[in-house]
Every structure is written in structure tokens, then in C-alpha cells.
PDB file of N, CA and C in Angstrom:
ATOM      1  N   UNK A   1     147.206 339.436 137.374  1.00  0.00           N
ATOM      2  CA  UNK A   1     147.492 338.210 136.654  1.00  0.00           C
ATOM      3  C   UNK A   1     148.062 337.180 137.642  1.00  0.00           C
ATOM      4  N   UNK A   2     147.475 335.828 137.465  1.00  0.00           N
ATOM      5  CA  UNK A   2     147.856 335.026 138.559  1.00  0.00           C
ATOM      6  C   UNK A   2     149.738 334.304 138.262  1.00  0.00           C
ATOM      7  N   UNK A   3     150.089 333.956 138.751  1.00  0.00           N
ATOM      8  CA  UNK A   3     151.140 333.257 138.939  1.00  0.00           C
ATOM      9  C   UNK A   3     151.089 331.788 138.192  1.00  0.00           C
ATOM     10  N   UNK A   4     152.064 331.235 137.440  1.00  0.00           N
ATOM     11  CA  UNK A   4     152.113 329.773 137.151  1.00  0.00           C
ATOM     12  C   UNK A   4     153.186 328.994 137.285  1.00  0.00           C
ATOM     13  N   UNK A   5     153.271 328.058 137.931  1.00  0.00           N
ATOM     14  CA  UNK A   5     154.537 326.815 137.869  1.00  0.00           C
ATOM     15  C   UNK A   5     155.001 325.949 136.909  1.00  0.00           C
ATOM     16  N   UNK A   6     155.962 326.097 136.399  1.00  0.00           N
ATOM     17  CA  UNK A   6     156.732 325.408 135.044  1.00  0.00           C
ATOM     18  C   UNK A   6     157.096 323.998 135.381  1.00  0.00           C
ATOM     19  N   UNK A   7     157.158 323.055 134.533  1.00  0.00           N
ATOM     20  CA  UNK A   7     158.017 322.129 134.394  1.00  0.00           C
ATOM     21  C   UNK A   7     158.876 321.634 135.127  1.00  0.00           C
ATOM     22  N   UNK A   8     159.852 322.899 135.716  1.00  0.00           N
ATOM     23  CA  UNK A   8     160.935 322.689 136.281  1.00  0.00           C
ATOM     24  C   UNK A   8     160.765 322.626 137.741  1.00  0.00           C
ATOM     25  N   UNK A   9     159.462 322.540 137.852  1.00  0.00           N
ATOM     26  CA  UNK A   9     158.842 322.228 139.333  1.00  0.00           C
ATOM     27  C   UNK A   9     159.742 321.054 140.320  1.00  0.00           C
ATOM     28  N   UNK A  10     159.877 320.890 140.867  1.00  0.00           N
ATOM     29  CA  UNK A  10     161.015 320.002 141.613  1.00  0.00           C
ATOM     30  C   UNK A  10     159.593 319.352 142.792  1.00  0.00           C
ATOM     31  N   UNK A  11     158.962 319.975 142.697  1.00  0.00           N
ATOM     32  CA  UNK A  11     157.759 319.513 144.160  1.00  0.00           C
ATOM     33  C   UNK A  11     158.192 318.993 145.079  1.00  0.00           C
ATOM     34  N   UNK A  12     158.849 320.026 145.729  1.00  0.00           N
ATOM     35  CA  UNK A  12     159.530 320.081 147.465  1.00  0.00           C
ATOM     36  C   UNK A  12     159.280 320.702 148.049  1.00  0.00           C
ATOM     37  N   UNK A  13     157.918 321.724 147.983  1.00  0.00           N
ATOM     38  CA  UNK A  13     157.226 322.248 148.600  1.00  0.00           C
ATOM     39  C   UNK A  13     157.645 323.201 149.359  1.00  0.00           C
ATOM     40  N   UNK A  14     158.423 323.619 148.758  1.00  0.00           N
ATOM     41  CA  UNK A  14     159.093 325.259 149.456  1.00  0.00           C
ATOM     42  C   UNK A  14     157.702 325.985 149.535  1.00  0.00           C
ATOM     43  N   UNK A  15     157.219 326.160 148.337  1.00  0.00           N
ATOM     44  CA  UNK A  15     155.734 327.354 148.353  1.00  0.00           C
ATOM     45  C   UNK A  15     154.902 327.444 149.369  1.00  0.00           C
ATOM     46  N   UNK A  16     154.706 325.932 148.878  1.00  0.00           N
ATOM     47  CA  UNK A  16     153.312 325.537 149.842  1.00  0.00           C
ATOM     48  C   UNK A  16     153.029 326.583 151.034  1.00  0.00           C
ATOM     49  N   UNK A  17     154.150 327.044 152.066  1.00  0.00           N
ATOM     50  CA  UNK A  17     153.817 327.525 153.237  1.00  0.00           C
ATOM     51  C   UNK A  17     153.701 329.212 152.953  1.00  0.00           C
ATOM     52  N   UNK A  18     154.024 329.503 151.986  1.00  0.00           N
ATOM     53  CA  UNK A  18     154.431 330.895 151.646  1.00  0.00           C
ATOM     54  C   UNK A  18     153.130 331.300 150.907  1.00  0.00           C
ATOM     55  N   UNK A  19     152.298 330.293 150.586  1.00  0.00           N
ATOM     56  CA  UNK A  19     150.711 331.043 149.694  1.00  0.00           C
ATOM     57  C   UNK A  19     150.077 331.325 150.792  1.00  0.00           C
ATOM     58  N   UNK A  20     149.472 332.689 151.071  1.00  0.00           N
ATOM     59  CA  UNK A  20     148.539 333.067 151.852  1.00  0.00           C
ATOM     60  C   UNK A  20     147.110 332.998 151.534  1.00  0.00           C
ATOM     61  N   UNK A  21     147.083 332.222 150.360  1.00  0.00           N
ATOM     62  CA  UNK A  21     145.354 332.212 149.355  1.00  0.00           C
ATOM     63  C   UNK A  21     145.200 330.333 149.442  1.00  0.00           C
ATOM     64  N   UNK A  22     146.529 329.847 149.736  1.00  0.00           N
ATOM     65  CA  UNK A  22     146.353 328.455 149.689  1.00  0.00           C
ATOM     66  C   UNK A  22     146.014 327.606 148.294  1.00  0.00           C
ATOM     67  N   UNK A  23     146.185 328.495 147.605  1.00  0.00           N
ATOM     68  CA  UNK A  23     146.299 328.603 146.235  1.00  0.00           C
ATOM     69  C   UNK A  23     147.487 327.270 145.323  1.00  0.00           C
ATOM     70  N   UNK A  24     148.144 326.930 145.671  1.00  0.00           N
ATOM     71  CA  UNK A  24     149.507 326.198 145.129  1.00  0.00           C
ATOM     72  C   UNK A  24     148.472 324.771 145.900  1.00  0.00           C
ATOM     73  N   UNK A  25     148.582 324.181 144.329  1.00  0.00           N
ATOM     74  CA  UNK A  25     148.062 322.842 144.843  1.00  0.00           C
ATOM     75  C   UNK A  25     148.845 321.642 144.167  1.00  0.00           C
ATOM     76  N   UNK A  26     149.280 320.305 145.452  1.00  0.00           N
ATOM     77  CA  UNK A  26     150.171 319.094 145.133  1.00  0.00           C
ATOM     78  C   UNK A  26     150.079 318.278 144.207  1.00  0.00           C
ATOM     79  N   UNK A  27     151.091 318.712 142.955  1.00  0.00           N
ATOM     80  CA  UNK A  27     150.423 317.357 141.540  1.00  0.00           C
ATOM     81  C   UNK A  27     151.830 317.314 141.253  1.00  0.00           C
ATOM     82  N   UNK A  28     152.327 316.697 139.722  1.00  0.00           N
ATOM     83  CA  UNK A  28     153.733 316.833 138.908  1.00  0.00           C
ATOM     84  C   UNK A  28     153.646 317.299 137.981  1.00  0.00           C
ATOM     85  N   UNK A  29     154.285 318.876 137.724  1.00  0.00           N
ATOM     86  CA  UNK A  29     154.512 319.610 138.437  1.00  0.00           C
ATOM     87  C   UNK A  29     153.038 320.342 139.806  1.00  0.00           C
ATOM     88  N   UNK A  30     153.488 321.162 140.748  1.00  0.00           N
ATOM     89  CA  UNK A  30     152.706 321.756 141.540  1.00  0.00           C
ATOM     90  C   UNK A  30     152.246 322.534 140.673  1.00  0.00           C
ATOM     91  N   UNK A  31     150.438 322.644 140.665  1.00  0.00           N
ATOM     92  CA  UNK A  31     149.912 323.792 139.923  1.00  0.00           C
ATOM     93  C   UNK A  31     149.265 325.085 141.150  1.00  0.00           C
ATOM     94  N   UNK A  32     148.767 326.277 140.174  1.00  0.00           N
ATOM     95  CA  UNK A  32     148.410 327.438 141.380  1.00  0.00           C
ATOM     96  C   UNK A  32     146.946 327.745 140.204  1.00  0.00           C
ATOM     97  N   UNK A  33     145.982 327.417 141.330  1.00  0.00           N
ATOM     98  CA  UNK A  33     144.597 327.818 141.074  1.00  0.00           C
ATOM     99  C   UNK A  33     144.462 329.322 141.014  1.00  0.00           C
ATOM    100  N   UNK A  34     144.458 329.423 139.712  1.00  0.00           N
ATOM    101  CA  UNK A  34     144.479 331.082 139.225  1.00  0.00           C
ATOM    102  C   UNK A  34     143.019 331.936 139.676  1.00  0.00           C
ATOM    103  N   UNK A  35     142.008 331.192 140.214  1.00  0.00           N
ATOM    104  CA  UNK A  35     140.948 331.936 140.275  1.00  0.00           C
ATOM    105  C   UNK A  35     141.181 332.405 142.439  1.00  0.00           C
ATOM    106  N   UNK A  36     142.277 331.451 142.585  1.00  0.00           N
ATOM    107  CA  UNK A  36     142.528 331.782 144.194  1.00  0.00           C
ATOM    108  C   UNK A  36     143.995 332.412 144.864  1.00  0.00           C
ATOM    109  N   UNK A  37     144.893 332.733 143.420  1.00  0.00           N
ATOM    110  CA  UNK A  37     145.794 333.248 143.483  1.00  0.00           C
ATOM    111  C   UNK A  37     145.719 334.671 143.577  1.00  0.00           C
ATOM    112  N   UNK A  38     146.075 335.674 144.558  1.00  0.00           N
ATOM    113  CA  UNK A  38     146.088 336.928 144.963  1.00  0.00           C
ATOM    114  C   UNK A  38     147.299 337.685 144.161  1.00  0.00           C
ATOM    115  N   UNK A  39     148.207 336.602 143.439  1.00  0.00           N
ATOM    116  CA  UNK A  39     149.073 337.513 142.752  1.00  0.00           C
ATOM    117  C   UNK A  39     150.293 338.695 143.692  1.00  0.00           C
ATOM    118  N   UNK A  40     150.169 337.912 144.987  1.00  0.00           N
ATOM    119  CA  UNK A  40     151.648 338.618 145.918  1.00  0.00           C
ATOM    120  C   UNK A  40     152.929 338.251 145.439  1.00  0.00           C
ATOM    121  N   UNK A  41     152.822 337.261 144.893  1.00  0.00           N
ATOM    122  CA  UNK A  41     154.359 336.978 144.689  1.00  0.00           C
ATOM    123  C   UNK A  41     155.159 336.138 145.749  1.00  0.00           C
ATOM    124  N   UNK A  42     154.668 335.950 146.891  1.00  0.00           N
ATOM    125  CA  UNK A  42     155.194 335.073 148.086  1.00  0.00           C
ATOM    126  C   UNK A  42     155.701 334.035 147.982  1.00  0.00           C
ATOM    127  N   UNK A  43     155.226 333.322 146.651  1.00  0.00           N
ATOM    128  CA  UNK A  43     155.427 331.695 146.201  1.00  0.00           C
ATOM    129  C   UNK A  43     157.194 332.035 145.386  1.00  0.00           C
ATOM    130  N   UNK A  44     157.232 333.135 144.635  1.00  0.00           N
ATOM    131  CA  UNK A  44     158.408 333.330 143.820  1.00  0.00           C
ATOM    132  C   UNK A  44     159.614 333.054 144.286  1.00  0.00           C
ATOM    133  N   UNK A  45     160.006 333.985 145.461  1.00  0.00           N
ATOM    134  CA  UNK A  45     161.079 333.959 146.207  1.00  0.00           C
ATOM    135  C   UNK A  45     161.595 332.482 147.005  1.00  0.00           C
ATOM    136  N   UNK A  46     160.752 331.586 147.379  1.00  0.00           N
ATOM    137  CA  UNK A  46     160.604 330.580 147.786  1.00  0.00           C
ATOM    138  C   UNK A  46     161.583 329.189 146.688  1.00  0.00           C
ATOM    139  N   UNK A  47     160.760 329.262 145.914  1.00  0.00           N
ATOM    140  CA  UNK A  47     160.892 328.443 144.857  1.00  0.00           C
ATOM    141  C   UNK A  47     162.448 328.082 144.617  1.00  0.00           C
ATOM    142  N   UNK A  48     163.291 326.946 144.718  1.00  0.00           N
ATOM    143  CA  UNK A  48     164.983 326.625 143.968  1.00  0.00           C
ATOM    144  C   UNK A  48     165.246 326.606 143.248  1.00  0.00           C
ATOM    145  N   UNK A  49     164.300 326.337 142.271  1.00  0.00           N
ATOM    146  CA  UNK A  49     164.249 325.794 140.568  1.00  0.00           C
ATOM    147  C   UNK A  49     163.911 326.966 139.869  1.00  0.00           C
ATOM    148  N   UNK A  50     163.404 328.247 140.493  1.00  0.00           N
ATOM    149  CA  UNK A  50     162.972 329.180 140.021  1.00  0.00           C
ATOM    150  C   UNK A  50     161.923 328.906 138.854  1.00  0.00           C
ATOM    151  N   UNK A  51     161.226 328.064 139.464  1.00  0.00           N
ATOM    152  CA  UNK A  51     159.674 327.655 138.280  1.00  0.00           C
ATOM    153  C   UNK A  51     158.286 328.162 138.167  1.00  0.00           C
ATOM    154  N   UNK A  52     158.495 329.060 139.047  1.00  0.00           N
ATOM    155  CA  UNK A  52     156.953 329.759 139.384  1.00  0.00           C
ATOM    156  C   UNK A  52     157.762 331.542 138.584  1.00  0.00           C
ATOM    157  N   UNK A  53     156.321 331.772 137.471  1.00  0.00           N
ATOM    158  CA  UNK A  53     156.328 333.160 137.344  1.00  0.00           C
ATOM    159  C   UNK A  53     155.110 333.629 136.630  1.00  0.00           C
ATOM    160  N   UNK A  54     155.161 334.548 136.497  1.00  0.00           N
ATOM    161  CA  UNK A  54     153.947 335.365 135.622  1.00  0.00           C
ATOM    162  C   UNK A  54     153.165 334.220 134.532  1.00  0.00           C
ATOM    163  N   UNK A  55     151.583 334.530 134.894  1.00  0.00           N
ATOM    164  CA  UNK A  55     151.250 333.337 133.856  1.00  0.00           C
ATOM    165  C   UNK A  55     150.897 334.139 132.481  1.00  0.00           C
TER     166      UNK A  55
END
């Protein structure tokens, strides 16, 4: 199951460097292209706002 970014997205781009699928793409909030998301979890830990989780 891919990963999704909430609301509480802050878009400061902590993730960005942490997707290895390149997956997390720049809007308000940041969205994650579920068909290119590998589902590691790399983006989670990253995140301040804690806005990225299970979609």
C-alpha cells in the first residue's frame, strides 16, 4: 500500500531527498504518486508535521 501526505503538509521538502522511487511530487499539500511509490517508508521519518502515512 502506497504512502499519502495530509493536509498538514508544511512543503519544506524534508522528503523530497529521502524517496528513492522519486515518487513525492511539489504541489499544496506535496502529493506521492501511488503507482511509483515502493512503500519503504523513507519519506515518514523525514517529515516535521508528521503528514505522510499509510494511504
Amino acid at each position: 500500500m502506497a504512502h499519502k501526505i495530509s493536509d498538514a503538509c508544511l512543503c519544506c521538502g524534508s522528503c523530497l531527498p529521502e524517496c528513492p522511487c522519486d515518487a513525492i511530487k511539489e504541489s499544496s499539500p506535496y502529493t506521492i504518486d501511488s503507482s511509483a511509490c515502493s512503500d519503504c517508508g523513507a519519506c515518514v521519518d523525514s517529515c516535521p508535521a508528521e503528514a505522510i502515512g499509510q494511504a
